[in-house]
N, C-alpha and C. Protein backbone atom coordinates (compact mmCIF):
# COMPACT_ATOMS: atom_id res chain seq x y z
N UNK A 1 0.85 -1.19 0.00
CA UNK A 1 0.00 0.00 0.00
C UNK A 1 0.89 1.24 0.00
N UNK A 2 0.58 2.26 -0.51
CA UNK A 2 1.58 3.14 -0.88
C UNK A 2 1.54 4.30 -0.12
N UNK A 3 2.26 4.92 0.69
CA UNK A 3 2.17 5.85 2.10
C UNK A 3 1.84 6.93 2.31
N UNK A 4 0.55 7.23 2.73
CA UNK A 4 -0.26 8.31 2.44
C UNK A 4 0.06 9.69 3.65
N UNK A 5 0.53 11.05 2.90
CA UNK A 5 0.66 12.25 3.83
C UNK A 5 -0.51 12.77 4.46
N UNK A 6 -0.10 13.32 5.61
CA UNK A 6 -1.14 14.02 6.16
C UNK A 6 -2.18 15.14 5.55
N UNK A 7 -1.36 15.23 4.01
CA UNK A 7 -1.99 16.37 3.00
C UNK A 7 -3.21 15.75 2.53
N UNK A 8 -2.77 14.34 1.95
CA UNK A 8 -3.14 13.86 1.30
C UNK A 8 -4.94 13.07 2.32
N UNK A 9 -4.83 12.77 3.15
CA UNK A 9 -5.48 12.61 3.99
C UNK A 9 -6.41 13.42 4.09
N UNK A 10 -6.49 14.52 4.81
CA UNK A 10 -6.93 15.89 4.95
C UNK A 10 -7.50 15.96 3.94
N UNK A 11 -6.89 15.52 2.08
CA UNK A 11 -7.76 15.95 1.37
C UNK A 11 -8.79 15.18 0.86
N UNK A 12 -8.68 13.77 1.58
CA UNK A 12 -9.82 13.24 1.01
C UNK A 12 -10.85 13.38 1.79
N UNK A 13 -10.53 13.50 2.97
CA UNK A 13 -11.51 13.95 4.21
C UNK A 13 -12.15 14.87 3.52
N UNK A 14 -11.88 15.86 3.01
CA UNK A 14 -12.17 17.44 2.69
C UNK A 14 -13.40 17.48 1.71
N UNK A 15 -12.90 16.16 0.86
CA UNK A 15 -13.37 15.42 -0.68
C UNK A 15 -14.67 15.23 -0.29
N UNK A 16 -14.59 14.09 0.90
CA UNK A 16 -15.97 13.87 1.33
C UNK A 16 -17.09 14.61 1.90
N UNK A 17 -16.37 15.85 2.46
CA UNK A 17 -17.57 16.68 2.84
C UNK A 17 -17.76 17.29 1.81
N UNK A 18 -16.95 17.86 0.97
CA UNK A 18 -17.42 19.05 0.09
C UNK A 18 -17.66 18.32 -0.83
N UNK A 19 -18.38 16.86 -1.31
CA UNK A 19 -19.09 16.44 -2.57
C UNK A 19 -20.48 15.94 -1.46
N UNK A 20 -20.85 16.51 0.02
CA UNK A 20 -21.67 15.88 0.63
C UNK A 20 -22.08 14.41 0.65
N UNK A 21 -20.70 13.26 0.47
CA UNK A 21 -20.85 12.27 0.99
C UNK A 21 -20.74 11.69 2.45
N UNK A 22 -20.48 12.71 3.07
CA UNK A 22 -20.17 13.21 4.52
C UNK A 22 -20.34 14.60 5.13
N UNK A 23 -21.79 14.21 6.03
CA UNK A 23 -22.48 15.69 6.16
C UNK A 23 -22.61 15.93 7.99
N UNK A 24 -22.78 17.44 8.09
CA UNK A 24 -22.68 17.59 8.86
C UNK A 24 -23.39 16.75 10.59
N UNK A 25 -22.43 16.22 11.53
CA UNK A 25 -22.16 15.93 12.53
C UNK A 25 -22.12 14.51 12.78
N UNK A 26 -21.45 13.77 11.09
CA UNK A 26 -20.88 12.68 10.91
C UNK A 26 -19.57 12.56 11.63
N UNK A 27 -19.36 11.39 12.25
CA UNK A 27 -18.22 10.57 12.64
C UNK A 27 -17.31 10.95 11.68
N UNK A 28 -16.21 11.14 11.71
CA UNK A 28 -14.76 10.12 11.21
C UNK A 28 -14.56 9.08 11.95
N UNK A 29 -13.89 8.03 11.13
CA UNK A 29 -12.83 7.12 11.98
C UNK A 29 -11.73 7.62 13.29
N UNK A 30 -11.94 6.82 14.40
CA UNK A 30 -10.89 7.72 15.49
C UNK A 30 -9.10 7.43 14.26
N UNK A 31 -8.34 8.53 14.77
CA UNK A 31 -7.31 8.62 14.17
C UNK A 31 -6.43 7.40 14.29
N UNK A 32 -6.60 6.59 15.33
CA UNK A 32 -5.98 5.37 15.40
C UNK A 32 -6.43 4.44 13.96
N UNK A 33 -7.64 4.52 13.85
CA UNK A 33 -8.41 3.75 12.95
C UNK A 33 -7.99 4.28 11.38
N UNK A 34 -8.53 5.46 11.39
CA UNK A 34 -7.44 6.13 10.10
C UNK A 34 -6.04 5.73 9.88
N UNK A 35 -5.29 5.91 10.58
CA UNK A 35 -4.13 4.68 10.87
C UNK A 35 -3.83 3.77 10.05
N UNK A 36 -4.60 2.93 11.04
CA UNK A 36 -4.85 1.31 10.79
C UNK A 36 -5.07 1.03 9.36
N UNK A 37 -6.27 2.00 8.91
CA UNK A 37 -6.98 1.45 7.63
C UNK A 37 -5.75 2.08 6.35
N UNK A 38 -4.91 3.37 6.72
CA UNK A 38 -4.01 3.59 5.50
C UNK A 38 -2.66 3.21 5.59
N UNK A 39 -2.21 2.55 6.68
CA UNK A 39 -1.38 1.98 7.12
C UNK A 39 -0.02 2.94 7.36
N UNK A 40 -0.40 3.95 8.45
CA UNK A 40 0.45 5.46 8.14
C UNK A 40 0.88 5.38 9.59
N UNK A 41 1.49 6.07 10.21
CA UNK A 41 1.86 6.46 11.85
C UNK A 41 0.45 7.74 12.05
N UNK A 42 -0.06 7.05 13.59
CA UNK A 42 -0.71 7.84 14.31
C UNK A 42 -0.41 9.15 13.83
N UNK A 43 0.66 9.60 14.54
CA UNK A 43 0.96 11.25 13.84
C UNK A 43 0.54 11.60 12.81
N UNK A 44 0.62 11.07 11.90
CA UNK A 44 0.23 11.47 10.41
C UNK A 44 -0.82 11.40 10.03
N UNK A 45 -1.78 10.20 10.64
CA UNK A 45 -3.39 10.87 10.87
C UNK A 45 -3.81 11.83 11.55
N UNK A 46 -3.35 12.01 12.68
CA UNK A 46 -3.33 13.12 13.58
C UNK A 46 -3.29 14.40 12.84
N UNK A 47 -2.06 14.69 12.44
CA UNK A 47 -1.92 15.79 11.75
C UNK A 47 -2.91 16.15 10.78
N UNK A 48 -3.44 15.30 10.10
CA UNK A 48 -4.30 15.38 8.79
C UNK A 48 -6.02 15.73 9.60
N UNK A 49 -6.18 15.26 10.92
CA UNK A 49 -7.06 15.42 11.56
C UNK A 49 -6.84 17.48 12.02
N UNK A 50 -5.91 17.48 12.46
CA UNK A 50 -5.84 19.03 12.68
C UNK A 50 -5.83 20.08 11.46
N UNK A 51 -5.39 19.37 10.77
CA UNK A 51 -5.66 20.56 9.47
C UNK A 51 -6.93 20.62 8.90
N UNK A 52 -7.77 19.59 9.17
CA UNK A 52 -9.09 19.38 8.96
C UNK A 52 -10.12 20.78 9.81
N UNK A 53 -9.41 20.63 11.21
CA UNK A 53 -10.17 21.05 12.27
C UNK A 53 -9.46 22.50 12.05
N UNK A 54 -8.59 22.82 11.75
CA UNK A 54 -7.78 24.33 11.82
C UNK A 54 -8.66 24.71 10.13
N UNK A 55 -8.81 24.34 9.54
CA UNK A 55 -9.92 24.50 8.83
C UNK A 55 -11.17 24.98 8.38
N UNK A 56 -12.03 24.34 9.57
CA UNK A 56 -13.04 24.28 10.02
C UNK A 56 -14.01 23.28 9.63
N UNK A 57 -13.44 22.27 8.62
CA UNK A 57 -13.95 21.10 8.16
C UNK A 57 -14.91 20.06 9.43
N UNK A 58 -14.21 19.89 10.28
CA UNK A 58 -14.29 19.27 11.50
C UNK A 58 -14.00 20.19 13.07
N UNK A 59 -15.31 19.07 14.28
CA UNK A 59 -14.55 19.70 15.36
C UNK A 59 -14.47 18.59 16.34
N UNK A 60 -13.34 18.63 17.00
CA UNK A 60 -13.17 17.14 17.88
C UNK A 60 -13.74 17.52 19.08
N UNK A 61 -14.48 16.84 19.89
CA UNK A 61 -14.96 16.84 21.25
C UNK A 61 -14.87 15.79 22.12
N UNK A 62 -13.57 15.72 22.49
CA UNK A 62 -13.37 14.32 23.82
C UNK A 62 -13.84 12.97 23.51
N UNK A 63 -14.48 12.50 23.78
CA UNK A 63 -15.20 11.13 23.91
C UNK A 63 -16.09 11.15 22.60
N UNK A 64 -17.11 12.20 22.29
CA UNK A 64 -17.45 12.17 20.85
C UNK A 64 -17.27 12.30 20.31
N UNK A 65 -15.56 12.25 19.68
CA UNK A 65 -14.74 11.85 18.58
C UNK A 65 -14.71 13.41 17.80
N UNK A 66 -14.50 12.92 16.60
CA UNK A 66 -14.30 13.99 15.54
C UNK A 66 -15.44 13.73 14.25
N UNK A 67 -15.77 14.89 14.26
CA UNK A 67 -17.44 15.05 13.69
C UNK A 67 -17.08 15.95 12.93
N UNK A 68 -17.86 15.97 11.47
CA UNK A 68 -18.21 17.18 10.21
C UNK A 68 -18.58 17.80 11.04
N UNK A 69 -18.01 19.36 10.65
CA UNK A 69 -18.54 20.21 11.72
C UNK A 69 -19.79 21.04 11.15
N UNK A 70 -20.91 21.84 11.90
CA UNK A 70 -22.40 21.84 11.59
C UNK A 70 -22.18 22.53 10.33
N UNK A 71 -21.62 23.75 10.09
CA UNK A 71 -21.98 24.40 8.93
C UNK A 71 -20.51 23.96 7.89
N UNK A 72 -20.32 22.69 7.61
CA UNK A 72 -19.13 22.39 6.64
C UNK A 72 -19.34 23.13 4.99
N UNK A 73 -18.14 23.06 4.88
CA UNK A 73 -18.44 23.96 3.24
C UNK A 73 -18.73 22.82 2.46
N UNK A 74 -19.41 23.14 1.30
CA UNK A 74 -20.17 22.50 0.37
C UNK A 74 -19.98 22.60 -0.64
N UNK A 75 -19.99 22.18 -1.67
CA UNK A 75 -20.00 22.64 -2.84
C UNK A 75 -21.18 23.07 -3.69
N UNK A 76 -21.70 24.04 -4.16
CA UNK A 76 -22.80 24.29 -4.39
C UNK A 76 -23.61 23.32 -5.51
N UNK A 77 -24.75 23.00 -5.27
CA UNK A 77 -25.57 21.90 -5.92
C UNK A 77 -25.53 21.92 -7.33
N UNK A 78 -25.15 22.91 -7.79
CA UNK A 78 -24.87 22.81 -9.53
C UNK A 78 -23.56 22.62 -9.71
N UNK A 79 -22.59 22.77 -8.83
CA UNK A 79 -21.07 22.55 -9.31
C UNK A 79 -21.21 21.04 -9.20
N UNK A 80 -21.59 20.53 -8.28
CA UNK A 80 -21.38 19.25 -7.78
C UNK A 80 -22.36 18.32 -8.75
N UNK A 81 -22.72 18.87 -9.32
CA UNK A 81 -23.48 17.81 -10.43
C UNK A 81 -22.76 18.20 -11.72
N UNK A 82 -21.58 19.02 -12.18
CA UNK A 82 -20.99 19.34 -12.98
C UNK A 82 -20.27 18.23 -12.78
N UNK A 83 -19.23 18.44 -11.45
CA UNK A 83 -18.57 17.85 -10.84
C UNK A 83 -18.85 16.35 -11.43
N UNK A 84 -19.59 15.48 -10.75
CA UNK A 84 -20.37 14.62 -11.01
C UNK A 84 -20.50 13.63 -12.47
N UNK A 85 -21.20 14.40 -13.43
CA UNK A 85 -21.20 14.41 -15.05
C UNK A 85 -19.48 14.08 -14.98
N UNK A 86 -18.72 15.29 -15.14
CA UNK A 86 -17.80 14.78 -15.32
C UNK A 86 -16.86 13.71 -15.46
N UNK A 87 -16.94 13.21 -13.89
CA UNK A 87 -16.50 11.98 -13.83
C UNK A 87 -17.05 10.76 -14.24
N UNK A 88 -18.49 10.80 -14.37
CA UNK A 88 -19.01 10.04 -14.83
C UNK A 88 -18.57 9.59 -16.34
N UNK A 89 -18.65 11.13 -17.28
CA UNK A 89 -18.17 10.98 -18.62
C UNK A 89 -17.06 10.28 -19.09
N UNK A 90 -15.71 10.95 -17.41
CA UNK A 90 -14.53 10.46 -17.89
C UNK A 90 -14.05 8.59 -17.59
N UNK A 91 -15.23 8.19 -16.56
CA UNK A 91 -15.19 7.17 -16.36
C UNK A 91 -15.50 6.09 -17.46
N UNK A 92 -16.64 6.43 -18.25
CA UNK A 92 -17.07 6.17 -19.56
C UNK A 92 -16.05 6.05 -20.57
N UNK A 93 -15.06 7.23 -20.75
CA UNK A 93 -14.58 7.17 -21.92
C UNK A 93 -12.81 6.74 -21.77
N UNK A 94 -12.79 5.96 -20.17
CA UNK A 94 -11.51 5.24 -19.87
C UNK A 94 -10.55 6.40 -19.10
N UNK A 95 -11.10 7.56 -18.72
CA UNK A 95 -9.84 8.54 -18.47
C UNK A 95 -9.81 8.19 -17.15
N UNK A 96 -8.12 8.05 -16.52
CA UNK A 96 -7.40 7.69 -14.81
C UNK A 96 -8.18 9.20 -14.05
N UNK A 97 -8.41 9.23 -13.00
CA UNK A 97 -8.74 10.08 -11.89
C UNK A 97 -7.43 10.65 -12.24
N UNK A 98 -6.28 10.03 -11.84
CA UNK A 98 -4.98 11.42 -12.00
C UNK A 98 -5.59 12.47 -13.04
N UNK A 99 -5.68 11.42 -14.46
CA UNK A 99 -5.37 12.72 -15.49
C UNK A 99 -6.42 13.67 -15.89
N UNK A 100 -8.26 13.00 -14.92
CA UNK A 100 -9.09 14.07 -14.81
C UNK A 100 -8.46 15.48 -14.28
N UNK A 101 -8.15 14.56 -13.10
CA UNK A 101 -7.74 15.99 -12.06
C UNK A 101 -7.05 16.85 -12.93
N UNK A 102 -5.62 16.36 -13.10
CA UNK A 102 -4.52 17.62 -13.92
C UNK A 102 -5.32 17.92 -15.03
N UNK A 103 -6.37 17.25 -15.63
CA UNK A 103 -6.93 18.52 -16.56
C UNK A 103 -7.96 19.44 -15.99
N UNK A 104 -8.52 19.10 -14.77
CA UNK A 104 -9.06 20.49 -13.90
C UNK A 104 -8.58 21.58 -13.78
N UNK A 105 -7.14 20.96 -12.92
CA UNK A 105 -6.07 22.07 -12.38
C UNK A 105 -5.46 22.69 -13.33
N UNK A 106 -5.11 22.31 -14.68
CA UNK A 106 -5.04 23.08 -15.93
C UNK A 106 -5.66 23.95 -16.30
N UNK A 107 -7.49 23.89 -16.48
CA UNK A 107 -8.42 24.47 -17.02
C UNK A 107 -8.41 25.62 -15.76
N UNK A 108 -8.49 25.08 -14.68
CA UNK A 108 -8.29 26.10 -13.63
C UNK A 108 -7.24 27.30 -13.28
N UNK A 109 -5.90 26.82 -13.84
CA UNK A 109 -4.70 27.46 -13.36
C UNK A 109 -4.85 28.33 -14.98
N UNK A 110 -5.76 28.30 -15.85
CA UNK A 110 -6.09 29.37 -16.99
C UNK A 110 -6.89 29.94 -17.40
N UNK A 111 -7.75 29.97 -16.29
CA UNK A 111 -8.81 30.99 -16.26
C UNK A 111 -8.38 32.36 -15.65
N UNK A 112 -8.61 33.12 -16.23
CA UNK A 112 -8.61 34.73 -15.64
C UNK A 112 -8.90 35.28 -14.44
């Protein structure tokens, strides 16, 4: 399994709230468990847990873990069905998730 950063973490966490597959005052996995399941050091879930929460993605509360926090950002209901189509299309027509993305961040990094 190939060794996932605390960036990288953070951003799928991020992924899941802001395509609302994870909505507000949902669980995460405790960070041990995040861990476990990407096969990373505590710390490095940890960390990916605080950048979440320094954020405002999430807020941790003792014993009731770490929860989407109430008003998480979203992506607005027409992007996210853009969003959506998209991948769907590119799934259709054989294109890798990498090379969706870098043609996002392309189309993105040339807009005005």
């Amino acid at each position: 399994m190939a060794e996932y950063s605390a960036e990288q973490i953070a951003a799928h966490f991020r992924g899941l709230i802001l395509s609302g597959r994870m909505g507000a005052g949902d669980r995460l996995p405790t960070v041990r468990q995040t861990a476990r399941d990407l096969g990373v050091a505590v710390t490095t879930a940890a960390k990916a847990y605080r950048a979440l929460e320094s954020s405002g993605f999430v807020v941790t509360k003792g014993a009731a873990g770490t929860r989407v926090a109430a008003q998480p950002s979203v992506l607005p209901g027409v992007v996210l069905g853009h969003v959506r189509d998209a991948v769907a299309e590119a799934q259709k027509s054989g294109i890798s998730e990498s090379d969706l993305l870098n043609a996002v961040q392309a189309v993105w990094r040339d807009r005005p």
